[in-house]
C-alpha atoms as a PDB file:
ATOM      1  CA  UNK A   1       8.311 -37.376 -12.504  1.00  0.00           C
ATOM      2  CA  UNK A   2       6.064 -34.815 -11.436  1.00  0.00           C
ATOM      3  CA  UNK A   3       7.066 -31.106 -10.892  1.00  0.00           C
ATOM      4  CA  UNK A   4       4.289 -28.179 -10.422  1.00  0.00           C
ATOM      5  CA  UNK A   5       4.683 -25.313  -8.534  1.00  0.00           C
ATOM      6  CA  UNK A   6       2.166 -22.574  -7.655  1.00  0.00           C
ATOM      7  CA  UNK A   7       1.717 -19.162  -7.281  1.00  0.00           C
ATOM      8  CA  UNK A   8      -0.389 -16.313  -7.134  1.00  0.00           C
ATOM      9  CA  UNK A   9      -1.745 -16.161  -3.734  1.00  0.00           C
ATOM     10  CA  UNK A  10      -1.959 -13.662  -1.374  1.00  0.00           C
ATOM     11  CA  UNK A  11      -4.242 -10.902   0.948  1.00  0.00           C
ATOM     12  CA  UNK A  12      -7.285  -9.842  -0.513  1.00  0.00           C
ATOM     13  CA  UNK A  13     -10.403  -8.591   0.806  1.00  0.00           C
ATOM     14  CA  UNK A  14     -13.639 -10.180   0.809  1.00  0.00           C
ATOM     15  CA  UNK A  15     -15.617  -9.846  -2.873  1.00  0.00           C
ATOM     16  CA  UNK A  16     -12.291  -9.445  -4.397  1.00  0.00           C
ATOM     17  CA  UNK A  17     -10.042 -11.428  -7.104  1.00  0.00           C
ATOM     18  CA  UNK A  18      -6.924 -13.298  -7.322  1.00  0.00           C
ATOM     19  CA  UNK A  19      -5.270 -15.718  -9.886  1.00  0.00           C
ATOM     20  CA  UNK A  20      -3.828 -18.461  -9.318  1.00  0.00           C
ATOM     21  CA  UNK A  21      -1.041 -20.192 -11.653  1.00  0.00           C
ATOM     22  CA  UNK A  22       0.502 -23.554 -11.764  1.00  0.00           C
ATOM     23  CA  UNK A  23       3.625 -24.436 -13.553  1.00  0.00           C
ATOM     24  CA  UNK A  24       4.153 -27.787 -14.715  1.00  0.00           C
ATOM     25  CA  UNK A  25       7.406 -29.046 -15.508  1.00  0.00           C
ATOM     26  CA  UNK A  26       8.124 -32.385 -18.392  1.00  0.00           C
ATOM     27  CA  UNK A  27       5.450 -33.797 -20.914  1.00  0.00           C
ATOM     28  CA  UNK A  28       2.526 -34.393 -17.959  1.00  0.00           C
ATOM     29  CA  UNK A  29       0.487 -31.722 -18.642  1.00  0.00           C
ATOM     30  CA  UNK A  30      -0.429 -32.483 -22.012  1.00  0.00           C
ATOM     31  CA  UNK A  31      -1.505 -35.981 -21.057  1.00  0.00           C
ATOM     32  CA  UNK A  32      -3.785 -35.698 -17.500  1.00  0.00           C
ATOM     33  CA  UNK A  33      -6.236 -34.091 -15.953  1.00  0.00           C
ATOM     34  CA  UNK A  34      -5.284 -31.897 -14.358  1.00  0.00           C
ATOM     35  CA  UNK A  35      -7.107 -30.461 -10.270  1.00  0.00           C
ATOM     36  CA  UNK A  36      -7.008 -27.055  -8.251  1.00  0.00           C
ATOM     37  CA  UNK A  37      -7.192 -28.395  -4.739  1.00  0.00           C
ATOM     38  CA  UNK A  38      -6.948 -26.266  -1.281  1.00  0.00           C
ATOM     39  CA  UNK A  39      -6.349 -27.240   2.968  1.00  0.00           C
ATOM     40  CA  UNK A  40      -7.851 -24.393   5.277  1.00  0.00           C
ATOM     41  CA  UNK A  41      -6.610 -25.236   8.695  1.00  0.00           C
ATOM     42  CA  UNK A  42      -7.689 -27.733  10.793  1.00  0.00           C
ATOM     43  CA  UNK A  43      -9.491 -29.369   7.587  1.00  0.00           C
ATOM     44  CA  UNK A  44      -9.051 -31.677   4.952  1.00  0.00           C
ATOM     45  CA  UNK A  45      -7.571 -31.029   1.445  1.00  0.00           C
ATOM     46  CA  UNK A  46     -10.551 -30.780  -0.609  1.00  0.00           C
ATOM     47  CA  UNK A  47     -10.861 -30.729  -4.354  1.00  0.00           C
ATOM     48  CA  UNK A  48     -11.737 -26.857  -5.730  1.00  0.00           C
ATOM     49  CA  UNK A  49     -11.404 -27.609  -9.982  1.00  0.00           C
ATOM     50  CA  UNK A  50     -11.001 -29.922 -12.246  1.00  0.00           C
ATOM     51  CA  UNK A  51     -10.341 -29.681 -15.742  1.00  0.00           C
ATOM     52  CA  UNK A  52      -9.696 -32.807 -18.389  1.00  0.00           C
ATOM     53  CA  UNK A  53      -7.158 -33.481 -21.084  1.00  0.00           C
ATOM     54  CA  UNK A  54      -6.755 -31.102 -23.204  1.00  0.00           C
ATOM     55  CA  UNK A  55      -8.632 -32.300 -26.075  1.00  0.00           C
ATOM     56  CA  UNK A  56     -11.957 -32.445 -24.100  1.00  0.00           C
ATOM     57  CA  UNK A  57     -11.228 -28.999 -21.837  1.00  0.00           C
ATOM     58  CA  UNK A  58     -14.009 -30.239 -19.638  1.00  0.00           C
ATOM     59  CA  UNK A  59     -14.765 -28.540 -16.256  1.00  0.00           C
ATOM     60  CA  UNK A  60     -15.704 -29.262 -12.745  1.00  0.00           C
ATOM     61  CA  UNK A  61     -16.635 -27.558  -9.729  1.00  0.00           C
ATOM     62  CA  UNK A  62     -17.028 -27.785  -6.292  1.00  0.00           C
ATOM     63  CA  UNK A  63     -20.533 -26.522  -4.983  1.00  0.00           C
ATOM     64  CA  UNK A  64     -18.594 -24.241  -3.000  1.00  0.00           C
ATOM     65  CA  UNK A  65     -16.528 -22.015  -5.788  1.00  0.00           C
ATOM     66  CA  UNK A  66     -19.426 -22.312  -8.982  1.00  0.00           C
ATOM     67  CA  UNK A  67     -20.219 -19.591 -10.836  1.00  0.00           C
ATOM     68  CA  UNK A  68     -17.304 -17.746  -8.778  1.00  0.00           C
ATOM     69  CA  UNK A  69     -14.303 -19.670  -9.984  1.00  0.00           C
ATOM     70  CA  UNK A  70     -13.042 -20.957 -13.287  1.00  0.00           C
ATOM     71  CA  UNK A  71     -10.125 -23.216 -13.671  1.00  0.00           C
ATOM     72  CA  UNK A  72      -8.034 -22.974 -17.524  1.00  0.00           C
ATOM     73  CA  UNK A  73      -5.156 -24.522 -18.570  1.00  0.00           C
ATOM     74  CA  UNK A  74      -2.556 -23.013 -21.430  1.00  0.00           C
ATOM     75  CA  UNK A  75      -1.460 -26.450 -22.852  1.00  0.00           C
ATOM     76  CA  UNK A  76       1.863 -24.051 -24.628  1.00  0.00           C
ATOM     77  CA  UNK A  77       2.960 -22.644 -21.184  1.00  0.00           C
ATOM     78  CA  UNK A  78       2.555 -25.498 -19.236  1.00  0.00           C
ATOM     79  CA  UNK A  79       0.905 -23.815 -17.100  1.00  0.00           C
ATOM     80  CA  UNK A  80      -2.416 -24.261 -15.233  1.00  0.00           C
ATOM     81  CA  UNK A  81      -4.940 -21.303 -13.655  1.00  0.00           C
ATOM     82  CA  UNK A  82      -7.153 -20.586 -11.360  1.00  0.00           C
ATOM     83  CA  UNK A  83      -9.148 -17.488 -11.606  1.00  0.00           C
ATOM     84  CA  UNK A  84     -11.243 -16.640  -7.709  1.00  0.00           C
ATOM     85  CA  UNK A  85     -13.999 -13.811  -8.200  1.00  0.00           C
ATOM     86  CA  UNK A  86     -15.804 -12.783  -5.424  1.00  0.00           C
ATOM     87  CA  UNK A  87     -13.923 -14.320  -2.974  1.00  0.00           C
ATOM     88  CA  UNK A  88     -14.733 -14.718   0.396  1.00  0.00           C
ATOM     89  CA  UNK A  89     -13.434 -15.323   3.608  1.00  0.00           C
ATOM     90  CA  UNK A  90     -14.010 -19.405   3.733  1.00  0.00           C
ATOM     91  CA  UNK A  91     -12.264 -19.678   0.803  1.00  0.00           C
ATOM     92  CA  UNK A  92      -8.755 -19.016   2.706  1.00  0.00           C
ATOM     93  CA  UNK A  93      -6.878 -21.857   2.430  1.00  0.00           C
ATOM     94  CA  UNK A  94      -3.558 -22.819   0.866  1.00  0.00           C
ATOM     95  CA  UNK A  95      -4.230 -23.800  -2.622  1.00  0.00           C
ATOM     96  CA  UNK A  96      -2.508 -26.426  -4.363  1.00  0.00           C
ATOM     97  CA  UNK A  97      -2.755 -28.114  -7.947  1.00  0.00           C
ATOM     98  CA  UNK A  98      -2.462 -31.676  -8.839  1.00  0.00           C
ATOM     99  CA  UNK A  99      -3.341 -34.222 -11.408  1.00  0.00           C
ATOM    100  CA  UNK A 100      -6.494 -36.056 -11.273  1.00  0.00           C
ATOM    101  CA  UNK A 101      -6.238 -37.980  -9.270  1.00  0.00           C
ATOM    102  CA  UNK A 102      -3.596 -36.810  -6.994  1.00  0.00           C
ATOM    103  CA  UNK A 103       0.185 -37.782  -8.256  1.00  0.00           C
ATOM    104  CA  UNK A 104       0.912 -40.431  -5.653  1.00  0.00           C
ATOM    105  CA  UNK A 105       1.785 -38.758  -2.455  1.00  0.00           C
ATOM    106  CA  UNK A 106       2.863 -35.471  -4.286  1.00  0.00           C
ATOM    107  CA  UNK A 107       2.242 -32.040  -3.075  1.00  0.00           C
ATOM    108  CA  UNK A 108       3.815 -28.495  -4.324  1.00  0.00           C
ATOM    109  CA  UNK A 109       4.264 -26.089  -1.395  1.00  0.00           C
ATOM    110  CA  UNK A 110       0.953 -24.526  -2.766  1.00  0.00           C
ATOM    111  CA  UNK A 111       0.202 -20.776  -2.010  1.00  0.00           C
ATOM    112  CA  UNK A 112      -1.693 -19.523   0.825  1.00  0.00           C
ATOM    113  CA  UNK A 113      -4.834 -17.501  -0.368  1.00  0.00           C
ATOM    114  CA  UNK A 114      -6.353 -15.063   2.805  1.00  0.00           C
ATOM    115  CA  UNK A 115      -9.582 -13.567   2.398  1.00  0.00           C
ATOM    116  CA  UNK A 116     -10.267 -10.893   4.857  1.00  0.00           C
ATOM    117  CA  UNK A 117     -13.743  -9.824   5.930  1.00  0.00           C
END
């Protein structure tokens, strides 16, 4: 069973930060991949991060967020992040993490991230 819930959003203005966090409940996070996605409105859910299994702690990136984002994971907390430098005002969207792939049809509530020019 999967159980994540995230946090961390909010209003920022453009060129600022935020950081995102992702709590993972039971043994899954120590086993997948694990995925920062994010739905602006009217759009698709697009994938933002990526990160592998722990014992590889390889990255990915949309061209969108690289070199401004970086996705970590603390395999002790359970917990997945999502640091956003220089944000700007396309990256508002609600943010969500996942594994990766997707867990079925699962989706946290996310948190809504609102960049403000």
């Amino acid at each position: 069973q999967v159980q994540l819930v995230e946090s961390g959003g909010g209003l920022v203005q453009a060129g600022g930060s935020l950081r995102l966090s992702c709590a993972a409940a039971g043994s899954i996070f120590s086993i997948y991949a694990m995925a920062w996605y994010r739905q602006a409105p009217g759009k698709q859910r697009e994938l933002v991060a990526a990160i592998s299994i722990p014992s590889d702690g390889l990255t990915n990136y949309a061209d969108s967020v690289k070199g401004r984002f970086t996705i970590s994971r603390d395999t002790a907390k359970n917990t997945l992040y999502l640091q956003m430098n220089s944000l700007k005002p396309e990256d508002t969207a609600v943010y969500y993490c996942n594994l990766l792939p997707p867990w079925g049809d699962y989706w946290g509530q996310g948190t809504q991230v609102t960049v403000s020019s």
